[in-house]
PDB file of N, CA and C in Angstrom:
ATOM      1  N   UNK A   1      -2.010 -13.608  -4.895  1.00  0.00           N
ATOM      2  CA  UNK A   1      -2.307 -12.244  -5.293  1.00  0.00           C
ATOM      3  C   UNK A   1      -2.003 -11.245  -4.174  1.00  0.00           C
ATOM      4  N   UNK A   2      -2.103 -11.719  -2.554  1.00  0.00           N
ATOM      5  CA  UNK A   2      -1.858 -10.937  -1.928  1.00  0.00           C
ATOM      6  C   UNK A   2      -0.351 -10.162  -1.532  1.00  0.00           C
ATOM      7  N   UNK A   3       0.567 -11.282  -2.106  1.00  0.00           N
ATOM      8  CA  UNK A   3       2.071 -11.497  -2.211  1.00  0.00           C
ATOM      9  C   UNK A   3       2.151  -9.424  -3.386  1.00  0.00           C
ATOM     10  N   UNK A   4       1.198  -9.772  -4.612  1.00  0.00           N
ATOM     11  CA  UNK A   4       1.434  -8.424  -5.356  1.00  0.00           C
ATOM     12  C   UNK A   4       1.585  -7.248  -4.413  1.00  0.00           C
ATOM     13  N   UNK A   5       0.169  -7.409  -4.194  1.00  0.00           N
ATOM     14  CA  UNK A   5       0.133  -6.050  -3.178  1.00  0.00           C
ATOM     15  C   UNK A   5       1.078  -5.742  -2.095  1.00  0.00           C
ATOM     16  N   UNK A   6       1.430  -6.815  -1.774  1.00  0.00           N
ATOM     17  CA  UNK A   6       2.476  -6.534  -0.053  1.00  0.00           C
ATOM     18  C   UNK A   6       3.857  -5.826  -1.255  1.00  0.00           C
ATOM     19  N   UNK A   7       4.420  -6.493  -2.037  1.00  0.00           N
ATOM     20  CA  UNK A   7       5.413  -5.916  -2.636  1.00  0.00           C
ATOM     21  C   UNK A   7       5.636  -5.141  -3.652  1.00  0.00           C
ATOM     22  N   UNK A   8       4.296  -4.593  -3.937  1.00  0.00           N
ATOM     23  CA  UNK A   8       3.975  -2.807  -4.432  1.00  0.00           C
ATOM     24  C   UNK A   8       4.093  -1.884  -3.349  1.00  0.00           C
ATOM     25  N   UNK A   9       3.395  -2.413  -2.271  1.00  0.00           N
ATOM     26  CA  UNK A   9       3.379  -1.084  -0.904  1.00  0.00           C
ATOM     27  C   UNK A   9       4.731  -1.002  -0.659  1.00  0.00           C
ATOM     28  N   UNK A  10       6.027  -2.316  -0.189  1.00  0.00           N
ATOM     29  CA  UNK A  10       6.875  -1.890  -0.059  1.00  0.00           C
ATOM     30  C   UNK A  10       7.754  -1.363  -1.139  1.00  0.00           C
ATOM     31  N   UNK A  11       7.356  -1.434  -2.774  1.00  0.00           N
ATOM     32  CA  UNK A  11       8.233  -0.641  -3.464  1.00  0.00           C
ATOM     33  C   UNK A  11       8.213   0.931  -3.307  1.00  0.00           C
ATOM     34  N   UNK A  12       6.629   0.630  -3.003  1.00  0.00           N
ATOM     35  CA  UNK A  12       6.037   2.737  -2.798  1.00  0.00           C
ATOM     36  C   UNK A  12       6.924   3.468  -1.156  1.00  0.00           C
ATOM     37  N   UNK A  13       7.003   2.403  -0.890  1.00  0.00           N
ATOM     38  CA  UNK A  13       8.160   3.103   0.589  1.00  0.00           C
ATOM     39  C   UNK A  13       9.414   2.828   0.176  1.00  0.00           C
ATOM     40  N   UNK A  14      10.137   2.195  -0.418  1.00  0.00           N
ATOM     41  CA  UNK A  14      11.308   2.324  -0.726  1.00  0.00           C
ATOM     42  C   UNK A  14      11.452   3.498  -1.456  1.00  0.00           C
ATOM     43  N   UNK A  15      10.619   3.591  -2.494  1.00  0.00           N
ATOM     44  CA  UNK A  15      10.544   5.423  -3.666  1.00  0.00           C
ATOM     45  C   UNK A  15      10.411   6.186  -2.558  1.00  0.00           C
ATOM     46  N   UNK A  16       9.637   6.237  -1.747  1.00  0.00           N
ATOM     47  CA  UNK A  16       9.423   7.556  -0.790  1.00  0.00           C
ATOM     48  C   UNK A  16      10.667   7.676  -0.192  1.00  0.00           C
ATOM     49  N   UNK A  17      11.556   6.954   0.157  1.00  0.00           N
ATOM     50  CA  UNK A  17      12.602   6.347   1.278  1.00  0.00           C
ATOM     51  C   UNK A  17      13.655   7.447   0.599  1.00  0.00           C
ATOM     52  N   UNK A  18      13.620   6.812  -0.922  1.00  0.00           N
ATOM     53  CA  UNK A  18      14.667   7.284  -1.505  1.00  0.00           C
ATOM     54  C   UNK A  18      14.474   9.010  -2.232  1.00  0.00           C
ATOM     55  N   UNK A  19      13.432   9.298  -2.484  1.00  0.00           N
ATOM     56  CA  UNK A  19      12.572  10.133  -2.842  1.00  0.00           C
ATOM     57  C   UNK A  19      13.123  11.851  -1.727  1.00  0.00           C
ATOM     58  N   UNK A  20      13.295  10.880  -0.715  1.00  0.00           N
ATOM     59  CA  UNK A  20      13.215  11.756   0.781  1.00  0.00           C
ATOM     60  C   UNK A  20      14.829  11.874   0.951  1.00  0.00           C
ATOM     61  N   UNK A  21      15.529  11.158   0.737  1.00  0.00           N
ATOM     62  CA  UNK A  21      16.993  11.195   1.570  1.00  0.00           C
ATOM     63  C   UNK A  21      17.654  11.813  -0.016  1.00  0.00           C
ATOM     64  N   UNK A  22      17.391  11.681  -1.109  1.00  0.00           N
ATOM     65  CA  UNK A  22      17.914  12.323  -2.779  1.00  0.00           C
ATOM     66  C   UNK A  22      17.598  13.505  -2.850  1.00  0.00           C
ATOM     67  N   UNK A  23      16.194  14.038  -2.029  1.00  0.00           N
ATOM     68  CA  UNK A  23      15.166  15.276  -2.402  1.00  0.00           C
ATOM     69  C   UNK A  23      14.748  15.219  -3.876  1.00  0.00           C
ATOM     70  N   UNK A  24      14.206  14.371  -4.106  1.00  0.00           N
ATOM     71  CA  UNK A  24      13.896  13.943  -5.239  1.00  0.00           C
ATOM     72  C   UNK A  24      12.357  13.920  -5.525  1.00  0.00           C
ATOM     73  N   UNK A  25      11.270  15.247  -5.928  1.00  0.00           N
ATOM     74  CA  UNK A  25      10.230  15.319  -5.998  1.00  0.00           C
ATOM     75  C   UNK A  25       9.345  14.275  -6.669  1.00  0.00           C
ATOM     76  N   UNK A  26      10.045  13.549  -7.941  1.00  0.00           N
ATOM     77  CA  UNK A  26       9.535  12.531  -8.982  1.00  0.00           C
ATOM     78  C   UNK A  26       9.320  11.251  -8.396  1.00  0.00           C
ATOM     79  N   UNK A  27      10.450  10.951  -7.855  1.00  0.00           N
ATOM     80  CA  UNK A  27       9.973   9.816  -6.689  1.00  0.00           C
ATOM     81  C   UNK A  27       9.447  10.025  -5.682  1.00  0.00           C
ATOM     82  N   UNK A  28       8.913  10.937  -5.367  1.00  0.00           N
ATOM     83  CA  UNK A  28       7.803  10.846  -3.894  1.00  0.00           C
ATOM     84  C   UNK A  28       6.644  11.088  -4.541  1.00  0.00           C
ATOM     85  N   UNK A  29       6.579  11.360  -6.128  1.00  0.00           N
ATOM     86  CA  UNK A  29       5.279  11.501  -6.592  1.00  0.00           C
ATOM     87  C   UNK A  29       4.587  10.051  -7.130  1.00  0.00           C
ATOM     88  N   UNK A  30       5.078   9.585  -7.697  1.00  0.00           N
ATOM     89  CA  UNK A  30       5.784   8.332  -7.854  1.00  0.00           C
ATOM     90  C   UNK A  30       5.423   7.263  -7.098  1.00  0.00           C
ATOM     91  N   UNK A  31       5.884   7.354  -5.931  1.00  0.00           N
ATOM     92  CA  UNK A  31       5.311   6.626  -4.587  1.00  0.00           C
ATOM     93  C   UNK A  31       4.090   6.638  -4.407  1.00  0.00           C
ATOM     94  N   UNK A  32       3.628   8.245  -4.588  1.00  0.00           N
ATOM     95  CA  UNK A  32       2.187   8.256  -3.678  1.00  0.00           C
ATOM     96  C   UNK A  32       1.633   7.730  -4.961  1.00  0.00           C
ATOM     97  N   UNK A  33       1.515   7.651  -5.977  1.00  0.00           N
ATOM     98  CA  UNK A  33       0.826   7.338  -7.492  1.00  0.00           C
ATOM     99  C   UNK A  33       0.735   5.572  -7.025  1.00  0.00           C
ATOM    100  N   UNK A  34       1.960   4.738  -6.454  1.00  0.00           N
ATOM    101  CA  UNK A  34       1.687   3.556  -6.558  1.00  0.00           C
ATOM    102  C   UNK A  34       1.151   3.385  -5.517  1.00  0.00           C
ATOM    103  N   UNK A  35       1.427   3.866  -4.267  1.00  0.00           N
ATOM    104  CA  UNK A  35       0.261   3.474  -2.947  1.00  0.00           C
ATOM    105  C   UNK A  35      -1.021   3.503  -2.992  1.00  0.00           C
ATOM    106  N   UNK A  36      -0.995   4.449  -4.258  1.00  0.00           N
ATOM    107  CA  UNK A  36      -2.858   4.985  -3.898  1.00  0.00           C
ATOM    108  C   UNK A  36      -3.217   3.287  -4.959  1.00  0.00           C
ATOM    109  N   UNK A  37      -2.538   3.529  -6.158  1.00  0.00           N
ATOM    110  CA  UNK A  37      -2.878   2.012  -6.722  1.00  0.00           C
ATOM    111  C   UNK A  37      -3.033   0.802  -5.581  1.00  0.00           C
ATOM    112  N   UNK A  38      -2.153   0.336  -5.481  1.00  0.00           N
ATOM    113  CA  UNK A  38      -1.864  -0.779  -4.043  1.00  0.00           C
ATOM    114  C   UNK A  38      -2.914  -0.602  -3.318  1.00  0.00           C
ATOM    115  N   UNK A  39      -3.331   0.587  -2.319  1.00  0.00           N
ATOM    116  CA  UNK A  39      -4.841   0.566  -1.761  1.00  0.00           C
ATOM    117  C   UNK A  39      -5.810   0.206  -2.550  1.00  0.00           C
ATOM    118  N   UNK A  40      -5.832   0.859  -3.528  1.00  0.00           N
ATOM    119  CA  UNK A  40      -6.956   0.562  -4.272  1.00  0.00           C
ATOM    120  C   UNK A  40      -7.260  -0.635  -4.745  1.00  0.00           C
ATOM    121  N   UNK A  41      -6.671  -1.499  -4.982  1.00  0.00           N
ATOM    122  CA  UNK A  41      -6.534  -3.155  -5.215  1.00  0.00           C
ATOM    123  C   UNK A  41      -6.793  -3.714  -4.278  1.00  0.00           C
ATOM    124  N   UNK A  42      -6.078  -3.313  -2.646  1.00  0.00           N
ATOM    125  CA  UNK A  42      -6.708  -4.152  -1.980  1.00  0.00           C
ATOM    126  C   UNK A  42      -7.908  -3.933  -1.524  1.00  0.00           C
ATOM    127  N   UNK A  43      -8.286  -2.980  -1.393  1.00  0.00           N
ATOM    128  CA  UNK A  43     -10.054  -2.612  -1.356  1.00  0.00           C
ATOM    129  C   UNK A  43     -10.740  -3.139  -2.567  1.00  0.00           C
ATOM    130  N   UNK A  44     -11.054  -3.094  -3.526  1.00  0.00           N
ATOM    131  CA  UNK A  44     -11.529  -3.751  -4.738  1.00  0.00           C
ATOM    132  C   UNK A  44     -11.105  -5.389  -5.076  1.00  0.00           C
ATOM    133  N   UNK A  45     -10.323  -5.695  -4.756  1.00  0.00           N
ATOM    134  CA  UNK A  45     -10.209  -6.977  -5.678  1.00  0.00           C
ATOM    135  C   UNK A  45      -9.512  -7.976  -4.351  1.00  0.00           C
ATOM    136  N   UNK A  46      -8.505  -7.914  -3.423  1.00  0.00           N
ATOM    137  CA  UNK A  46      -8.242  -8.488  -2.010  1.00  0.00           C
ATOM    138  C   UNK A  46      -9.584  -8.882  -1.358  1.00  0.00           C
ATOM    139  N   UNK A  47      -9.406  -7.588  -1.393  1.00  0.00           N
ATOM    140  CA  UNK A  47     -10.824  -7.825   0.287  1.00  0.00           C
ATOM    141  C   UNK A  47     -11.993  -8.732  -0.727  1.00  0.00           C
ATOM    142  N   UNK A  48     -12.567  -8.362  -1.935  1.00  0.00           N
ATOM    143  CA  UNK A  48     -13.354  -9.165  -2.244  1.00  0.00           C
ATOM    144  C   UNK A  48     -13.539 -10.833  -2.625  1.00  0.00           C
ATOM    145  N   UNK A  49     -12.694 -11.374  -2.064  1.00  0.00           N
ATOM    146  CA  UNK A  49     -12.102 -13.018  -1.185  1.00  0.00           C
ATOM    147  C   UNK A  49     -11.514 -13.163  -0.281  1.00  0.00           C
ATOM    148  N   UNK A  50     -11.967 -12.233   0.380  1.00  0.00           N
ATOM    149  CA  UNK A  50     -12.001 -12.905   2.140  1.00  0.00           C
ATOM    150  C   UNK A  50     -13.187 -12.914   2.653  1.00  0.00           C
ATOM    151  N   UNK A  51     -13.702 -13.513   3.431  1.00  0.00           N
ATOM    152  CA  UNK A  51     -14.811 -13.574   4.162  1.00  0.00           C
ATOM    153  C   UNK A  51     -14.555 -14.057   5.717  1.00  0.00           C
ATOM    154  N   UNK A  52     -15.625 -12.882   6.255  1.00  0.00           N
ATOM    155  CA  UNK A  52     -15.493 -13.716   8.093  1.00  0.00           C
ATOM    156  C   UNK A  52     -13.947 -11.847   8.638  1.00  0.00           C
ATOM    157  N   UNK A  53     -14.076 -13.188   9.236  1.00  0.00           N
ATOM    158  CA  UNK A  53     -13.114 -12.647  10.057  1.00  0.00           C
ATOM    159  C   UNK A  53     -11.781 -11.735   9.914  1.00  0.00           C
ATOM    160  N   UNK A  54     -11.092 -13.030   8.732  1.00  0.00           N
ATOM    161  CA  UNK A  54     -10.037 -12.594   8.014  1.00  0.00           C
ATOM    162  C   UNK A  54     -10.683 -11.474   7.322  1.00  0.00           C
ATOM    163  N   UNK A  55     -11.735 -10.922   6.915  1.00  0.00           N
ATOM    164  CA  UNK A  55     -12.068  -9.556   5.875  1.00  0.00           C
ATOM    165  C   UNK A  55     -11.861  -8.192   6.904  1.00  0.00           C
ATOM    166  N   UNK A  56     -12.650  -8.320   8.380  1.00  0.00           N
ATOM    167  CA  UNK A  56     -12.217  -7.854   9.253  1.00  0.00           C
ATOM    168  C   UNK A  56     -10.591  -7.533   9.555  1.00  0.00           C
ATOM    169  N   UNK A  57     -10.105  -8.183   9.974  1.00  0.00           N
ATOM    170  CA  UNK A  57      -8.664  -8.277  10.419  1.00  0.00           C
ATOM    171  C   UNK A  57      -7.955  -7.987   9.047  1.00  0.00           C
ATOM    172  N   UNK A  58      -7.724  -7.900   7.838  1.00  0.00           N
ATOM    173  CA  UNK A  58      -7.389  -7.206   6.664  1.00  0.00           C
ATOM    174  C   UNK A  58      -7.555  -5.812   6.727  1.00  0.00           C
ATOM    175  N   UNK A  59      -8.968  -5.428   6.853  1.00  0.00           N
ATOM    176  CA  UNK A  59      -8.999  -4.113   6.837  1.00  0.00           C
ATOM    177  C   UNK A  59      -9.200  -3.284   8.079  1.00  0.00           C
ATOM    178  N   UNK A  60      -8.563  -3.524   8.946  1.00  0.00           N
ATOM    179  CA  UNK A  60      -7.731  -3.267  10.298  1.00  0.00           C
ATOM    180  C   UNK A  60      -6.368  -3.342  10.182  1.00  0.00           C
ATOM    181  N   UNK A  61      -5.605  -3.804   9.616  1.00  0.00           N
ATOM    182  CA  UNK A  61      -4.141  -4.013   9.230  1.00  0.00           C
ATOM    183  C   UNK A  61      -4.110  -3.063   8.571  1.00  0.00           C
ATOM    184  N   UNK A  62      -4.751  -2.911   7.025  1.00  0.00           N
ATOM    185  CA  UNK A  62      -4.297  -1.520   5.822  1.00  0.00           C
ATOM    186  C   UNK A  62      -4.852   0.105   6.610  1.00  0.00           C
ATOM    187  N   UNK A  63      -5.821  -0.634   8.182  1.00  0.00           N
ATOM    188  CA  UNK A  63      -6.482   0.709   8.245  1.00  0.00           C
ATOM    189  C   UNK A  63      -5.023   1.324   9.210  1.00  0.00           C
ATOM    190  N   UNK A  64      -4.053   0.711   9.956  1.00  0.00           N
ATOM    191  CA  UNK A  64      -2.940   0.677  10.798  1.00  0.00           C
ATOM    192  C   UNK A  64      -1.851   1.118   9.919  1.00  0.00           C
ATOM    193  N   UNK A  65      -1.203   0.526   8.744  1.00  0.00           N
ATOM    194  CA  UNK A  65      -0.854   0.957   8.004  1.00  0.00           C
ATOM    195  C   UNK A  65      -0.992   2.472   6.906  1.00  0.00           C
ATOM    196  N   UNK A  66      -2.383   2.587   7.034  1.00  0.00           N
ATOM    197  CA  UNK A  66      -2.306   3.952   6.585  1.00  0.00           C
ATOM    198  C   UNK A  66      -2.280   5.222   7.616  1.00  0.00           C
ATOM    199  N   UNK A  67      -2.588   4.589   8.950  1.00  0.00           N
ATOM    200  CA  UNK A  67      -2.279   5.919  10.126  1.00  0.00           C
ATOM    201  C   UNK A  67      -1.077   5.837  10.024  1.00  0.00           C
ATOM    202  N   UNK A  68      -0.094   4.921   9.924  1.00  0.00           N
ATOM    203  CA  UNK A  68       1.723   5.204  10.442  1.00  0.00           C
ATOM    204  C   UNK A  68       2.121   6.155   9.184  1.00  0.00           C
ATOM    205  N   UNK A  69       1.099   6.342   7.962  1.00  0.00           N
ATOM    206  CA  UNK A  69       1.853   6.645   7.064  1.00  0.00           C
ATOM    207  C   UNK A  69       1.484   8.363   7.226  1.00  0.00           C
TER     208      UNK A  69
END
Protein backbone atom coordinates (compact mmCIF):
# COMPACT_ATOMS: atom_id res chain seq x y z
CA UNK A 1 0.00 0.00 0.00
CA UNK A 2 2.84 2.18 0.61
CA UNK A 3 4.15 1.55 -3.10
CA UNK A 4 0.31 3.64 -3.90
CA UNK A 5 1.19 6.53 -2.18
CA UNK A 6 4.96 6.92 -3.24
CA UNK A 7 3.54 6.79 -6.93
CA UNK A 8 0.62 9.29 -6.53
CA UNK A 9 3.13 11.92 -4.94
CA UNK A 10 5.35 11.36 -7.82
CA UNK A 11 2.46 11.62 -10.39
CA UNK A 12 1.40 15.06 -8.46
CA UNK A 13 5.11 16.34 -9.31
CA UNK A 14 5.27 15.21 -12.62
CA UNK A 15 1.56 17.38 -13.24
CA UNK A 16 3.19 20.23 -11.42
CA UNK A 17 6.50 19.63 -13.55
CA UNK A 18 4.51 19.75 -16.53
CA UNK A 19 1.82 22.13 -15.33
CA UNK A 20 4.89 24.69 -14.85
CA UNK A 21 7.10 24.35 -18.04
CA UNK A 22 3.24 24.23 -20.52
CA UNK A 23 1.83 27.19 -18.13
CA UNK A 24 -0.83 25.13 -17.78
CA UNK A 25 -3.18 26.25 -14.77
CA UNK A 26 -5.39 22.75 -14.86
CA UNK A 27 -2.48 20.77 -14.20
CA UNK A 28 -1.02 22.54 -11.32
CA UNK A 29 -4.52 22.44 -9.96
CA UNK A 30 -4.66 19.04 -10.54
CA UNK A 31 -1.46 18.30 -8.80
CA UNK A 32 -2.18 20.13 -5.74
CA UNK A 33 -5.86 18.20 -5.69
CA UNK A 34 -3.74 14.82 -5.78
CA UNK A 35 -1.00 15.75 -3.20
CA UNK A 36 -3.36 16.95 -0.77
CA UNK A 37 -5.14 13.31 -1.42
CA UNK A 38 -1.66 11.36 -1.16
CA UNK A 39 -1.03 13.30 2.27
CA UNK A 40 -4.04 12.61 3.38
CA UNK A 41 -3.78 8.77 3.04
CA UNK A 42 -0.69 8.71 4.42
CA UNK A 43 -1.72 10.37 7.60
CA UNK A 44 -5.00 8.35 7.92
CA UNK A 45 -4.54 4.99 6.70
CA UNK A 46 -0.15 4.54 6.29
CA UNK A 47 0.81 5.82 9.42
CA UNK A 48 -2.03 3.84 11.04
CA UNK A 49 0.36 0.43 10.64
CA UNK A 50 3.35 1.45 11.68
CA UNK A 51 4.32 1.38 15.06
CA UNK A 52 7.64 2.33 17.07
CA UNK A 53 9.98 3.89 15.42
CA UNK A 54 9.24 3.36 11.84
CA UNK A 55 5.82 5.70 12.68
CA UNK A 56 8.36 8.27 13.82
CA UNK A 57 10.79 8.17 10.95
CA UNK A 58 7.61 8.16 8.35
CA UNK A 59 6.39 11.19 9.60
CA UNK A 60 9.73 12.95 9.52
CA UNK A 61 10.26 11.93 5.88
CA UNK A 62 6.51 13.38 4.59
CA UNK A 63 7.32 16.20 7.24
CA UNK A 64 10.90 16.86 4.82
CA UNK A 65 9.07 16.35 1.88
CA UNK A 66 6.51 18.84 2.44
CA UNK A 67 9.19 21.71 3.43
CA UNK A 68 11.10 21.10 -0.12
CA UNK A 69 7.74 21.55 -1.55
Amino acid sequence: MYTYSVVWMLYSFILLFLGTLFHTQIMRIASLGIMILTIDKVFLYDASELTGLFRVLSFFGLGLSLFWE
